[in-house]
N, C-alpha and C. Protein backbone atom coordinates (compact mmCIF):
# COMPACT_ATOMS: atom_id res chain seq x y z
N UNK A 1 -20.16 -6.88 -5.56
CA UNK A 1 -18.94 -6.26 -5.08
C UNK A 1 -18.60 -6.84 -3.71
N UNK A 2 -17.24 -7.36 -3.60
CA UNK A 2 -16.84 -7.86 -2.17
C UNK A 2 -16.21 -6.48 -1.29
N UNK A 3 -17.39 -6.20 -0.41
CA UNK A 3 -17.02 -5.13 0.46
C UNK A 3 -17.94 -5.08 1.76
N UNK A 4 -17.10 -4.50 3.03
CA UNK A 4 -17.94 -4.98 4.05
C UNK A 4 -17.19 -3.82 4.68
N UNK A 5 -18.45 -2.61 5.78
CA UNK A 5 -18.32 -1.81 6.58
C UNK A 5 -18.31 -2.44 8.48
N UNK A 6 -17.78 -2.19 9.19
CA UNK A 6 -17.85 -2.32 10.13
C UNK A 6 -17.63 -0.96 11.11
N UNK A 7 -17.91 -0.90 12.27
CA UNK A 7 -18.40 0.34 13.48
C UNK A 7 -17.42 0.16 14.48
N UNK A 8 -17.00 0.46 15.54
CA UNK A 8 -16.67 0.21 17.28
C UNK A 8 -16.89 1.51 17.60
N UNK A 9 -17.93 1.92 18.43
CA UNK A 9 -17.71 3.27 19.57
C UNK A 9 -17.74 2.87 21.21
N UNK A 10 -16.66 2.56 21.84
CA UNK A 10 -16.77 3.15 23.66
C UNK A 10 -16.38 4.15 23.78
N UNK A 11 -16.17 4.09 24.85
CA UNK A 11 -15.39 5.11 26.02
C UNK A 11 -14.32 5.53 25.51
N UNK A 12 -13.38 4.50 25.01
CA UNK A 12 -12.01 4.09 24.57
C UNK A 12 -11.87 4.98 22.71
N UNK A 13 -12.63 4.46 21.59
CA UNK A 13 -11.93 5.20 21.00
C UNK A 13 -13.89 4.68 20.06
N UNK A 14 -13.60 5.64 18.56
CA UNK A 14 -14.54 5.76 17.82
C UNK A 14 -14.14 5.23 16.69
N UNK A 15 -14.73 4.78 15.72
CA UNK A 15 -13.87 3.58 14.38
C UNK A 15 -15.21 3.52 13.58
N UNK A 16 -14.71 3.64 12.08
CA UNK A 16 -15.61 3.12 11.34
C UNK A 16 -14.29 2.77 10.32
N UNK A 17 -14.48 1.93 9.41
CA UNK A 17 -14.01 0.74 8.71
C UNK A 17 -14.40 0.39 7.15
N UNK A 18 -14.48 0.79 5.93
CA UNK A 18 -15.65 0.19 4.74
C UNK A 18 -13.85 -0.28 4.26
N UNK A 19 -14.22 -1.39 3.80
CA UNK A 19 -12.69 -1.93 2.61
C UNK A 19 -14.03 -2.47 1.94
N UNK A 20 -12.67 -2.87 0.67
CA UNK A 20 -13.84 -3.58 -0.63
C UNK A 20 -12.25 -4.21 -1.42
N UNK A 21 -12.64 -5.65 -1.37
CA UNK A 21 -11.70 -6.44 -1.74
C UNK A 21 -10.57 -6.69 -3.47
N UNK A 22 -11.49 -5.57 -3.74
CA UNK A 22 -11.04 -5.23 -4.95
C UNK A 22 -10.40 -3.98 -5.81
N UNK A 23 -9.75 -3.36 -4.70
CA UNK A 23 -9.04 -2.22 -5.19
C UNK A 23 -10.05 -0.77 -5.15
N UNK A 24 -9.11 0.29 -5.15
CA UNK A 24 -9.73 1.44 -5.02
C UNK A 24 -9.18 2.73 -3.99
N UNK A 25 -10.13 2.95 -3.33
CA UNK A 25 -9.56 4.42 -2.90
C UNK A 25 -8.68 4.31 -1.64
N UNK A 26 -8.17 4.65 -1.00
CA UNK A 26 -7.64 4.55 0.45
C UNK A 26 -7.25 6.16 0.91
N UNK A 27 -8.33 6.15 2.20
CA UNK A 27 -7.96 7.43 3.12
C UNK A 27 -8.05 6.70 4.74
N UNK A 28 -7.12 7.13 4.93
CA UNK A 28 -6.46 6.67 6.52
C UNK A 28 -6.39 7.80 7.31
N UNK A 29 -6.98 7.58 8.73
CA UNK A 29 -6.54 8.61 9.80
C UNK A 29 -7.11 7.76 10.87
N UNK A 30 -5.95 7.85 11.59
CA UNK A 30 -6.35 7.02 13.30
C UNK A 30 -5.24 8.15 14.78
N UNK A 31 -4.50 9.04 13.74
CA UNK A 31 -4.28 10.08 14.14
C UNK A 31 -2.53 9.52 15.24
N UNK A 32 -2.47 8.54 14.67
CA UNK A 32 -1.04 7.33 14.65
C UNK A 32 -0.20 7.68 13.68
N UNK A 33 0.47 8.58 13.10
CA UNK A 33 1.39 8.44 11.42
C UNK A 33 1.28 6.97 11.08
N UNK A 34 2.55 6.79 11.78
CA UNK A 34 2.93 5.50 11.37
C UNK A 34 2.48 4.64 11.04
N UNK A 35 1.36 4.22 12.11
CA UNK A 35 0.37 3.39 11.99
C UNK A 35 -0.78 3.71 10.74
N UNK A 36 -0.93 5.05 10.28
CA UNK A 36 -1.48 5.14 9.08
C UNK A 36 -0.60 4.80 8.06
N UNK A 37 0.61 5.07 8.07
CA UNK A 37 1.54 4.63 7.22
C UNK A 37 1.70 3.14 6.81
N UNK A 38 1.29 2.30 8.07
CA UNK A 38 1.18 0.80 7.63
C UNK A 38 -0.25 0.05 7.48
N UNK A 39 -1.52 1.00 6.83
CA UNK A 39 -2.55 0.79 7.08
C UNK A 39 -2.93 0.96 5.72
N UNK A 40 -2.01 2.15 4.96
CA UNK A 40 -2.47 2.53 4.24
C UNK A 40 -1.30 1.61 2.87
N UNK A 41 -0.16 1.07 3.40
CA UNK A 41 0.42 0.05 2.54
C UNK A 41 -0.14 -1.29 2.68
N UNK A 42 -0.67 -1.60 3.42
CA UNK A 42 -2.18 -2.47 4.07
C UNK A 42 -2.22 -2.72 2.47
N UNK A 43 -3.37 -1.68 2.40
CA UNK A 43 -4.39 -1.18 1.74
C UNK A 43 -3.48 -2.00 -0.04
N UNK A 44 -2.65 -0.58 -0.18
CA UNK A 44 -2.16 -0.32 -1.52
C UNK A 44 -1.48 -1.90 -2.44
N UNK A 45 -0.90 -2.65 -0.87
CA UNK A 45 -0.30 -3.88 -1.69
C UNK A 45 -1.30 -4.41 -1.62
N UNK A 46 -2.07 -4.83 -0.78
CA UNK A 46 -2.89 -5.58 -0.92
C UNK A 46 -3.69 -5.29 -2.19
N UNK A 47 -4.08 -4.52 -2.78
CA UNK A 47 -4.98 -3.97 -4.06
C UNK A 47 -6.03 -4.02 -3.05
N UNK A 48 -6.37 -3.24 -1.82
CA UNK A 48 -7.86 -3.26 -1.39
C UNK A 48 -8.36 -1.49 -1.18
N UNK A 49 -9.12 -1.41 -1.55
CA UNK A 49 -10.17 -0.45 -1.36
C UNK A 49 -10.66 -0.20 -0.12
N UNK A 50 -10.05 0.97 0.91
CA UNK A 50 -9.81 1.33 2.60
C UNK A 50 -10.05 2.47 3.12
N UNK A 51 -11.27 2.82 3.87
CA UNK A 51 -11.58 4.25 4.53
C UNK A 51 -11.46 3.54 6.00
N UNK A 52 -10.79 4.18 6.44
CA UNK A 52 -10.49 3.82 7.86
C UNK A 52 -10.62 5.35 8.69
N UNK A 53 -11.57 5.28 9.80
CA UNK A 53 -11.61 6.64 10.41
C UNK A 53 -11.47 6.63 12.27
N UNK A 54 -10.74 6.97 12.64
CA UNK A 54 -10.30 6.43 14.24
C UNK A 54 -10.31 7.79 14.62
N UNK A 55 -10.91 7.51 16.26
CA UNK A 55 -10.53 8.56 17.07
C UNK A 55 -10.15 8.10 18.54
N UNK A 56 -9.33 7.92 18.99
CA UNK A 56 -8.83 6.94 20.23
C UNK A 56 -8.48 8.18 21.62
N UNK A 57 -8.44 7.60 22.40
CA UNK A 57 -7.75 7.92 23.53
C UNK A 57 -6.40 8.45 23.64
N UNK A 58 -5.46 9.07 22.38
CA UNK A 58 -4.39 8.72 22.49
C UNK A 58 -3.66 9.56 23.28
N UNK A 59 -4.17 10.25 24.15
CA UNK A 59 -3.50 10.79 25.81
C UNK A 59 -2.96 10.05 26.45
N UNK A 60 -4.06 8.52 26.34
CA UNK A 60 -3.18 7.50 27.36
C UNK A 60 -2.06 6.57 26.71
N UNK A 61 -2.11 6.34 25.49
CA UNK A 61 -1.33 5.97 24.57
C UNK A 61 -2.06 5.21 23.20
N UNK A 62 -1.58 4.59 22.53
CA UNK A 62 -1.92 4.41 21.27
C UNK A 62 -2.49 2.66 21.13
N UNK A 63 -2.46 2.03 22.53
CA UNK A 63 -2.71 0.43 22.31
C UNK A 63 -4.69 0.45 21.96
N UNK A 64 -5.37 1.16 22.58
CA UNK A 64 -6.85 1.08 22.31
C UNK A 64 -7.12 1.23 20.62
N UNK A 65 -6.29 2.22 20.17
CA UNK A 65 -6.59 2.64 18.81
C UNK A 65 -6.24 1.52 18.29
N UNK A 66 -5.15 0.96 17.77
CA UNK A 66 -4.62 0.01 17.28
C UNK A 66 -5.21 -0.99 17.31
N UNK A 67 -5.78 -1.43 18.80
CA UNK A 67 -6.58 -3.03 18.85
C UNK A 67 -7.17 -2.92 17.98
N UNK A 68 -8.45 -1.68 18.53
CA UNK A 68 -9.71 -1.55 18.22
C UNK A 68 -9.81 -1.25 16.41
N UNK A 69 -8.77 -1.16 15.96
CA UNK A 69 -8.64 -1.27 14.39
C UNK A 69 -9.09 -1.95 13.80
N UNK A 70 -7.76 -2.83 14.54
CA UNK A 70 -7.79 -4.49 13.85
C UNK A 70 -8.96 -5.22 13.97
N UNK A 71 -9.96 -5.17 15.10
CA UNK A 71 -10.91 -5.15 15.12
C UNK A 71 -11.89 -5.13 14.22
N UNK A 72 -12.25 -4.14 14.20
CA UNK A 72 -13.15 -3.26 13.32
C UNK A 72 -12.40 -3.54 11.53
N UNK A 73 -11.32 -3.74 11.79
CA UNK A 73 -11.22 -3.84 10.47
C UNK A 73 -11.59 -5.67 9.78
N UNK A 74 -11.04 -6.48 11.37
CA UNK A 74 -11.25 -7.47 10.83
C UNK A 74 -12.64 -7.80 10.66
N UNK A 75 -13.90 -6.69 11.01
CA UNK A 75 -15.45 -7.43 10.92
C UNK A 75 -15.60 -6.93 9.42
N UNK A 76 -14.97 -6.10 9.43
CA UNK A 76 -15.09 -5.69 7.81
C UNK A 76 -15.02 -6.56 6.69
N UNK A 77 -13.71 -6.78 7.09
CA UNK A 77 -12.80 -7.56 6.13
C UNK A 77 -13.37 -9.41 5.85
N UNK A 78 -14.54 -9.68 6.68
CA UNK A 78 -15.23 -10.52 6.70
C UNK A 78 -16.55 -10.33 5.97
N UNK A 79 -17.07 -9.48 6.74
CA UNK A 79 -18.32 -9.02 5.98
C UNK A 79 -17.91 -9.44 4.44
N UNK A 80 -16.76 -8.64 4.02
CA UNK A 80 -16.63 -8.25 2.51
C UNK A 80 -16.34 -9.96 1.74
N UNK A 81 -15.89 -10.87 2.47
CA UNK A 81 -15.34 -12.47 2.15
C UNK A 81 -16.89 -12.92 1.92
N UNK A 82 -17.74 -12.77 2.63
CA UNK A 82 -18.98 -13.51 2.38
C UNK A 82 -18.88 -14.44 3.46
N UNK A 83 -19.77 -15.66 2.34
CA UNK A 83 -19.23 -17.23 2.75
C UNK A 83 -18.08 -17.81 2.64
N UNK A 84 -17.16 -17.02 1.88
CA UNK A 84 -15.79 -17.06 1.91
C UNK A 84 -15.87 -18.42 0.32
N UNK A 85 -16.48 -18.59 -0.36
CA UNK A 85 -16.72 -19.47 -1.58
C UNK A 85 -16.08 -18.10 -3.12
N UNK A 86 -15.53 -19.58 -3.23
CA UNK A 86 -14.68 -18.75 -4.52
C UNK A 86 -13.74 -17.73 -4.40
N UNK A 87 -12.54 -18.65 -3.74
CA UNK A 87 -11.29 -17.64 -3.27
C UNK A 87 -10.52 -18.52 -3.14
N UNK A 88 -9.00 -18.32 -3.39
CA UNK A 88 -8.13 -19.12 -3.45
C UNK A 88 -7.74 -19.45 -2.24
N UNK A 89 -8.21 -18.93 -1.01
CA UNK A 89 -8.08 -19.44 0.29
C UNK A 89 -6.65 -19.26 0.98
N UNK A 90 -5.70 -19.75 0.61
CA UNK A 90 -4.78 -20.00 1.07
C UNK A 90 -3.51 -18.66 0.32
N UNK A 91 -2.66 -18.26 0.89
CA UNK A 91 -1.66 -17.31 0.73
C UNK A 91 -0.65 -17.55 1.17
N UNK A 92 0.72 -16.68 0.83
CA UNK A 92 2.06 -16.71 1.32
C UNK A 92 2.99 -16.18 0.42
N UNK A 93 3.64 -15.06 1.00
CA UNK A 93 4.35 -13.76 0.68
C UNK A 93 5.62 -13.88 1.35
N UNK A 94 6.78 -13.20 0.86
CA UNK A 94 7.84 -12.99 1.36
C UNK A 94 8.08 -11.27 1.02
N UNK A 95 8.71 -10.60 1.64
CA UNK A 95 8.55 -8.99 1.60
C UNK A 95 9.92 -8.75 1.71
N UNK A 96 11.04 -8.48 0.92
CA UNK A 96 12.29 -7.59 1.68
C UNK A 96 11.89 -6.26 1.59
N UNK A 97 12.60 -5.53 3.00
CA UNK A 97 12.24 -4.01 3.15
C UNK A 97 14.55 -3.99 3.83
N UNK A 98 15.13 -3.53 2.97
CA UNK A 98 16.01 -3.30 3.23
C UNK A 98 16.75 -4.31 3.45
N UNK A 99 17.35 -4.20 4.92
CA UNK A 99 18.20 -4.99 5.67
C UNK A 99 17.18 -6.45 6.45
N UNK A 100 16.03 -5.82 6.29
CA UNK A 100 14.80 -6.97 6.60
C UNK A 100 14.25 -7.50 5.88
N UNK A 101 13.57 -8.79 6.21
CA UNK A 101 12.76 -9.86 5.38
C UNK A 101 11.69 -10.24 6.24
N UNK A 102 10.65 -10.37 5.99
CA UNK A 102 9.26 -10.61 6.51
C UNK A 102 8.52 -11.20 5.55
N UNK A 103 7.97 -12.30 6.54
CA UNK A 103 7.34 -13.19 5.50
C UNK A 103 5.64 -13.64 6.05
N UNK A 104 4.52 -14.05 5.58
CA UNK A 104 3.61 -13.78 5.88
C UNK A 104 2.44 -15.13 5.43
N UNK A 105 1.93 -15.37 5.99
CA UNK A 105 1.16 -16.96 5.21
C UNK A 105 -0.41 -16.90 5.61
N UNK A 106 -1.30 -16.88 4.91
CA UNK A 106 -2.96 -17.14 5.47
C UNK A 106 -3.88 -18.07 4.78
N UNK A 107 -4.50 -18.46 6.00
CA UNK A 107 -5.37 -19.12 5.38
C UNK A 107 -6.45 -18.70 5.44
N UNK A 108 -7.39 -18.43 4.77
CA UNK A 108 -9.27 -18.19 4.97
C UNK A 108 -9.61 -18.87 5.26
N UNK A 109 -9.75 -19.34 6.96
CA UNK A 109 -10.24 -20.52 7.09
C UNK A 109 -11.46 -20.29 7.95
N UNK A 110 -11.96 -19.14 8.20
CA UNK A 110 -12.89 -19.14 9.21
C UNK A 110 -12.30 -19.50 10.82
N UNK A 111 -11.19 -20.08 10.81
CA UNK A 111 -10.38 -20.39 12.28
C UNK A 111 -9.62 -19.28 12.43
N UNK A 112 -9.57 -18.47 13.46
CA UNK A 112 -8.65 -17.55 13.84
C UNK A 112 -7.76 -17.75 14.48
N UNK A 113 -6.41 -17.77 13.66
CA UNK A 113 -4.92 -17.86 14.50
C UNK A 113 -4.23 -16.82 14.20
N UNK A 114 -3.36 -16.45 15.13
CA UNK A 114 -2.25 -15.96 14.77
C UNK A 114 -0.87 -16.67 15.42
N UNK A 115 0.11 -16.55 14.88
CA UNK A 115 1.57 -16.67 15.14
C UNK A 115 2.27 -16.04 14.06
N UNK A 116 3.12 -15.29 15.60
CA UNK A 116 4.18 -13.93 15.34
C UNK A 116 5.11 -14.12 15.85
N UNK A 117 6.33 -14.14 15.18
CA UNK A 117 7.52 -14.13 15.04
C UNK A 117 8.43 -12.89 14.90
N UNK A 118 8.40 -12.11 15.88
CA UNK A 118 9.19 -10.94 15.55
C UNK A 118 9.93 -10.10 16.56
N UNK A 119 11.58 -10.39 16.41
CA UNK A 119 12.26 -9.76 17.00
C UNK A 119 12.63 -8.31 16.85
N UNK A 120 11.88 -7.31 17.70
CA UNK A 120 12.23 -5.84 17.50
C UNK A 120 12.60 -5.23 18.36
N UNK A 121 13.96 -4.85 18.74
CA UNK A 121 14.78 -4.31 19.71
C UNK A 121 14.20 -2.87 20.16
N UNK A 122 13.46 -1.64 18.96
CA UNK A 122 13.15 -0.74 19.36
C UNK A 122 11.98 -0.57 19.63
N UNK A 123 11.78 0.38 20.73
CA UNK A 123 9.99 0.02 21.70
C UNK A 123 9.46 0.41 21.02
N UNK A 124 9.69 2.15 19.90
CA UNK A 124 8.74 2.64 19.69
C UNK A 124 9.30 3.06 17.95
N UNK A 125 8.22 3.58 17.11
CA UNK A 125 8.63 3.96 15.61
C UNK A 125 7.46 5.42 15.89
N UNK A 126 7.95 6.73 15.77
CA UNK A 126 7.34 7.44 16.07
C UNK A 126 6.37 7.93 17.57
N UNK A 127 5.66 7.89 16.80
CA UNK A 127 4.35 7.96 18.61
C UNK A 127 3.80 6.10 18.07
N UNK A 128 4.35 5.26 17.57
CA UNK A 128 3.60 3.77 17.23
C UNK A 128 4.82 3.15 18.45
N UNK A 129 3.85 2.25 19.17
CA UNK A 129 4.87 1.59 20.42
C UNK A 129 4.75 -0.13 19.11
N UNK A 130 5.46 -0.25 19.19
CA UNK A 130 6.16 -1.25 18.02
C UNK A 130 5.99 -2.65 18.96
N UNK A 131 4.86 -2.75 19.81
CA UNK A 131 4.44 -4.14 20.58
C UNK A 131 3.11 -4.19 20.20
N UNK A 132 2.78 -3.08 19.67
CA UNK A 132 1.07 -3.26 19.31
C UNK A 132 1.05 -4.03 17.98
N UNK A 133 2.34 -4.15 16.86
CA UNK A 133 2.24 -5.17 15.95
C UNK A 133 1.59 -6.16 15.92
N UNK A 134 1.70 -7.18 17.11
CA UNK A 134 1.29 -8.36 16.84
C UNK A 134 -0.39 -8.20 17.33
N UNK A 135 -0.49 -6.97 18.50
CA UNK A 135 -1.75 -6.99 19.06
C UNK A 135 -2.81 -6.44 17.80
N UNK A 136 -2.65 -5.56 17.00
CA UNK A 136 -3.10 -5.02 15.41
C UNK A 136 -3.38 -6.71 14.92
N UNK A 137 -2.41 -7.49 14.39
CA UNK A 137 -3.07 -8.66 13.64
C UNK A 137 -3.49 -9.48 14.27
N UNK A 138 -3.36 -9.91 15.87
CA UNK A 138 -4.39 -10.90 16.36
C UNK A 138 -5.60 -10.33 16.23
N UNK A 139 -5.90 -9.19 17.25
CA UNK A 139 -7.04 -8.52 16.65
C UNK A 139 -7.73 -8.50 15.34
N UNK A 140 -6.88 -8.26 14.24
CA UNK A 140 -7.67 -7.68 12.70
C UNK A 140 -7.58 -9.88 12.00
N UNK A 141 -7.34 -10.54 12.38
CA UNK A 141 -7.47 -12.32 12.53
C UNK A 141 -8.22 -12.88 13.24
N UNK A 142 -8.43 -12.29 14.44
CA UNK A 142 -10.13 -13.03 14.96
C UNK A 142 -10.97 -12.92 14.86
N UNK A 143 -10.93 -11.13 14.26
CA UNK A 143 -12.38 -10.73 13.99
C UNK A 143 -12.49 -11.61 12.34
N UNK A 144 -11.78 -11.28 11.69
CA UNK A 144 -11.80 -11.48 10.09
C UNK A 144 -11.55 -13.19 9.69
N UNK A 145 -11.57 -14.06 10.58
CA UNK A 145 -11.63 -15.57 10.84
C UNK A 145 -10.50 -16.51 10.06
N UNK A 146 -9.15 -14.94 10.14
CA UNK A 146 -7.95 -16.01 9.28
C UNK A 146 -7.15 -16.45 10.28
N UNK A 147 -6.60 -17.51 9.41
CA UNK A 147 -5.22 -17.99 10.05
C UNK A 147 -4.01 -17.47 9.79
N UNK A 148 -3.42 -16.72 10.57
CA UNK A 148 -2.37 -15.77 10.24
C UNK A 148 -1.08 -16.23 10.53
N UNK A 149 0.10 -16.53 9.55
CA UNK A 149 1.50 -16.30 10.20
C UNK A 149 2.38 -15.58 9.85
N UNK A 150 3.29 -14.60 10.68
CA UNK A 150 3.61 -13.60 10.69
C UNK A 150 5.45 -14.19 10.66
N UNK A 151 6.34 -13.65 10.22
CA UNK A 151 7.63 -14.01 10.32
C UNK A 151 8.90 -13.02 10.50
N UNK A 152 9.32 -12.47 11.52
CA UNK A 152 10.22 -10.86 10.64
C UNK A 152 11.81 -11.89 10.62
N UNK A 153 12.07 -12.36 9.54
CA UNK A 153 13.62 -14.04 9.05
C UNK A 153 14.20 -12.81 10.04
N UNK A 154 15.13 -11.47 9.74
CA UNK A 154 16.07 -10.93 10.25
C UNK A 154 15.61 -9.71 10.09
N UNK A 155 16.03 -8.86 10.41
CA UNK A 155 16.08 -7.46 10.31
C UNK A 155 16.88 -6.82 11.24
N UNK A 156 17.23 -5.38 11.38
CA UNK A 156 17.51 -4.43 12.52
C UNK A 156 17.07 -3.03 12.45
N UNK A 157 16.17 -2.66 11.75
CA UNK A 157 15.47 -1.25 11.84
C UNK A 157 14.03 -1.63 12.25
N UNK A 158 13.20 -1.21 12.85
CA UNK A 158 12.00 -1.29 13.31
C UNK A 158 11.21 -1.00 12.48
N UNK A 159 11.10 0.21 11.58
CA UNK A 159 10.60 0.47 10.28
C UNK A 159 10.50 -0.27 9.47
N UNK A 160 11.79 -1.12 9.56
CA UNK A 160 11.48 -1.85 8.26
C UNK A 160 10.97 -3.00 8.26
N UNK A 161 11.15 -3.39 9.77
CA UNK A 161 10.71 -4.85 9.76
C UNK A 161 9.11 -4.88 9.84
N UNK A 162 8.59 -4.23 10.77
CA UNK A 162 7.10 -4.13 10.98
C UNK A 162 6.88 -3.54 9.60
N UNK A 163 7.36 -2.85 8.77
CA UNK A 163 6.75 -2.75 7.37
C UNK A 163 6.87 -3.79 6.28
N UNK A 164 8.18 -4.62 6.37
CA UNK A 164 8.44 -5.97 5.61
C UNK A 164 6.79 -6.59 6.42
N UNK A 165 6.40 -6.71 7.62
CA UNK A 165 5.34 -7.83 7.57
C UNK A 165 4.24 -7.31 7.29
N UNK A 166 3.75 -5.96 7.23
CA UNK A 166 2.79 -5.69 6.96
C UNK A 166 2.41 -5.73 5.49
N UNK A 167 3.67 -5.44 5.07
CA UNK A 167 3.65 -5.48 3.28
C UNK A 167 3.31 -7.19 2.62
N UNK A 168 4.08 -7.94 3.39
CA UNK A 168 4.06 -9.33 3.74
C UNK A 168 2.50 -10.03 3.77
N UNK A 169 1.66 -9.36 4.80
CA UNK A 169 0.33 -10.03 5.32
C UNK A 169 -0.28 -9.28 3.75
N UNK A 170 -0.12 -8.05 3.54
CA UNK A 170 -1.06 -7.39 2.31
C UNK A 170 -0.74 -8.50 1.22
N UNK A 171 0.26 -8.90 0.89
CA UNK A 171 0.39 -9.76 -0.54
C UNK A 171 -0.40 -10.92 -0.26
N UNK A 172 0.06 -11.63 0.28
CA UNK A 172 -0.27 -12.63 1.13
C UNK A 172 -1.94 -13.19 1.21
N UNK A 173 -2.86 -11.96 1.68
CA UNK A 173 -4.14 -12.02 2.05
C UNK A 173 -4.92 -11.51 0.22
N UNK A 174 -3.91 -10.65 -0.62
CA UNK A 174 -4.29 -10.69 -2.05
C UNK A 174 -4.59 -11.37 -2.87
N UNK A 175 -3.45 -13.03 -2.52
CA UNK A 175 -3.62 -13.90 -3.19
C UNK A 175 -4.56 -15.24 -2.13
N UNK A 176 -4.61 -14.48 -1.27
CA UNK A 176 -5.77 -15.72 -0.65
C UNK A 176 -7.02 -15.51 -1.14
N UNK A 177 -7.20 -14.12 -1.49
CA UNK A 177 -9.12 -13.45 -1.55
C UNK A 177 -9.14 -13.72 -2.89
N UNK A 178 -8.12 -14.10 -3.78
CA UNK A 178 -7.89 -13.85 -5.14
C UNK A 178 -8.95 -14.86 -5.61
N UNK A 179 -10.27 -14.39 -6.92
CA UNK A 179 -11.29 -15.38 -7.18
C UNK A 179 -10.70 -16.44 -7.68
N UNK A 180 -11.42 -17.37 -7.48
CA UNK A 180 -10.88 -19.00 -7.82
C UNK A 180 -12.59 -20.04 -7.71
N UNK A 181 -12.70 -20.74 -8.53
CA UNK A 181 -14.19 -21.53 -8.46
C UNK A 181 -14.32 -22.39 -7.92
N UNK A 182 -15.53 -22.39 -6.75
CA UNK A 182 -15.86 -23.55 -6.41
C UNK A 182 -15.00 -22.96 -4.61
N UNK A 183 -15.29 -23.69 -3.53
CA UNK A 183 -15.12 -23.65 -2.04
C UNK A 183 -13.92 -24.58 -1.78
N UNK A 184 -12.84 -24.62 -1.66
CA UNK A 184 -11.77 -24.92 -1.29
C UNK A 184 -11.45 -26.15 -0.16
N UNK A 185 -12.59 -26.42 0.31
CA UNK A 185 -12.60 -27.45 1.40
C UNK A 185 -13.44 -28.73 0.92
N UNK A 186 -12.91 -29.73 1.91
CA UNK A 186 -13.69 -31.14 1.66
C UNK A 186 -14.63 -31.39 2.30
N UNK A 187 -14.88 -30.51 3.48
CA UNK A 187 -16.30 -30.32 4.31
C UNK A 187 -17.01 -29.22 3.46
N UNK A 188 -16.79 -28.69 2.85
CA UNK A 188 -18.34 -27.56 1.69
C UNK A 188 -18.27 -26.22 2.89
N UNK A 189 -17.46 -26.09 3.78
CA UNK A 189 -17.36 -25.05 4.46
C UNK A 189 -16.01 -24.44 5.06
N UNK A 190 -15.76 -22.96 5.19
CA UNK A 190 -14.91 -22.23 5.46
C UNK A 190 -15.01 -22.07 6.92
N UNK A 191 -15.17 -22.78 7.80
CA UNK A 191 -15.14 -22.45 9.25
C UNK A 191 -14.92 -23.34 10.34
């Protein structure tokens, strides 16, 4: 079974993490709506299997929780890849959510990138400050060793766009993990 738990406890916030790359249950609380709301469509497009349990600081605001997610989610989300052998490696999704389009591309490469592309006029979507977007997938991409690109083509609701890419990265990272035979590289390694 491809599945991998990961931990974070400071000062700052408390996190535990189990996904399993192959579909299944999803319960979310980081005590963010919204941000469970895009954690838990994470989850659902992606077809991944997601207990995510957060307890943050959020007196001072909501950026510790969020990092520390992506984080924690990305040691997970590694753990669960392995050696990363026998996976189609490579991904790329396009998402309309309304009046928006978000588009999303990865590679399993063991190299952690991100580039984000996203114009969002409104600061905040609920109690979610709508700048922690990109800080959520650099975070949940360095830990988890992809190459991430993120795109929001147009939009003008904040909802929809940060949900076009999240829906975007979930397809996206479905058909990268998706089994396929044999290691994908001409060096015999993912890193």
């Amino acid at each position: 079974m491809r599945s991998g738990k990961a931990a974070r406890c400071t000062r700052e916030t408390d996190i535990t993490v189990e996904v399993c790359l192959d579909g299944g249950r999803v319960e979310v609380s980081t005590g963010i709506g919204f941000f469970d709301h895009m954690l838990t469509l994470l989850a659902k497009h992606g077809f991944l299997d997601l207990q995510v349990k957060a307890q943050g600081d959020l007196q001072v605001d909501c950026h510790h929780t969020v990092e520390d997610c992506g984080i924690v989610l990305g040691e997970a989300f590694a753990e669960a890849l392995g050696g990363k052998s026998g996976i189609a490696r490579f991904g790329s999704f396009y998402v309309p959510m309304d009046e928006a389009l978000g588009f999303a591309a990865v590679d399993v490469s063991g190299r952690p990138y991100l580039v984000y592309q996203a114009q969002i006029r409104e600061e905040r979507v609920g109690a979610f400050d709508t700048c922690l977007t990109p800080e959520f997938f650099r975070a949940f991409a360095a830990h988890a060793g992809l190459t991430l690109h993120l795109k929001a083509e147009y939009g003008e609701n904040a909802h929809h766009i940060i949900e076009a890419l999240f829906k975007a990265a979930a397809h996206a990272l479905r058909l990268a993990v998706a089994p396929k035979a044999g290691m994908l590289s001409t060096k015999g390694a993912l890193d």
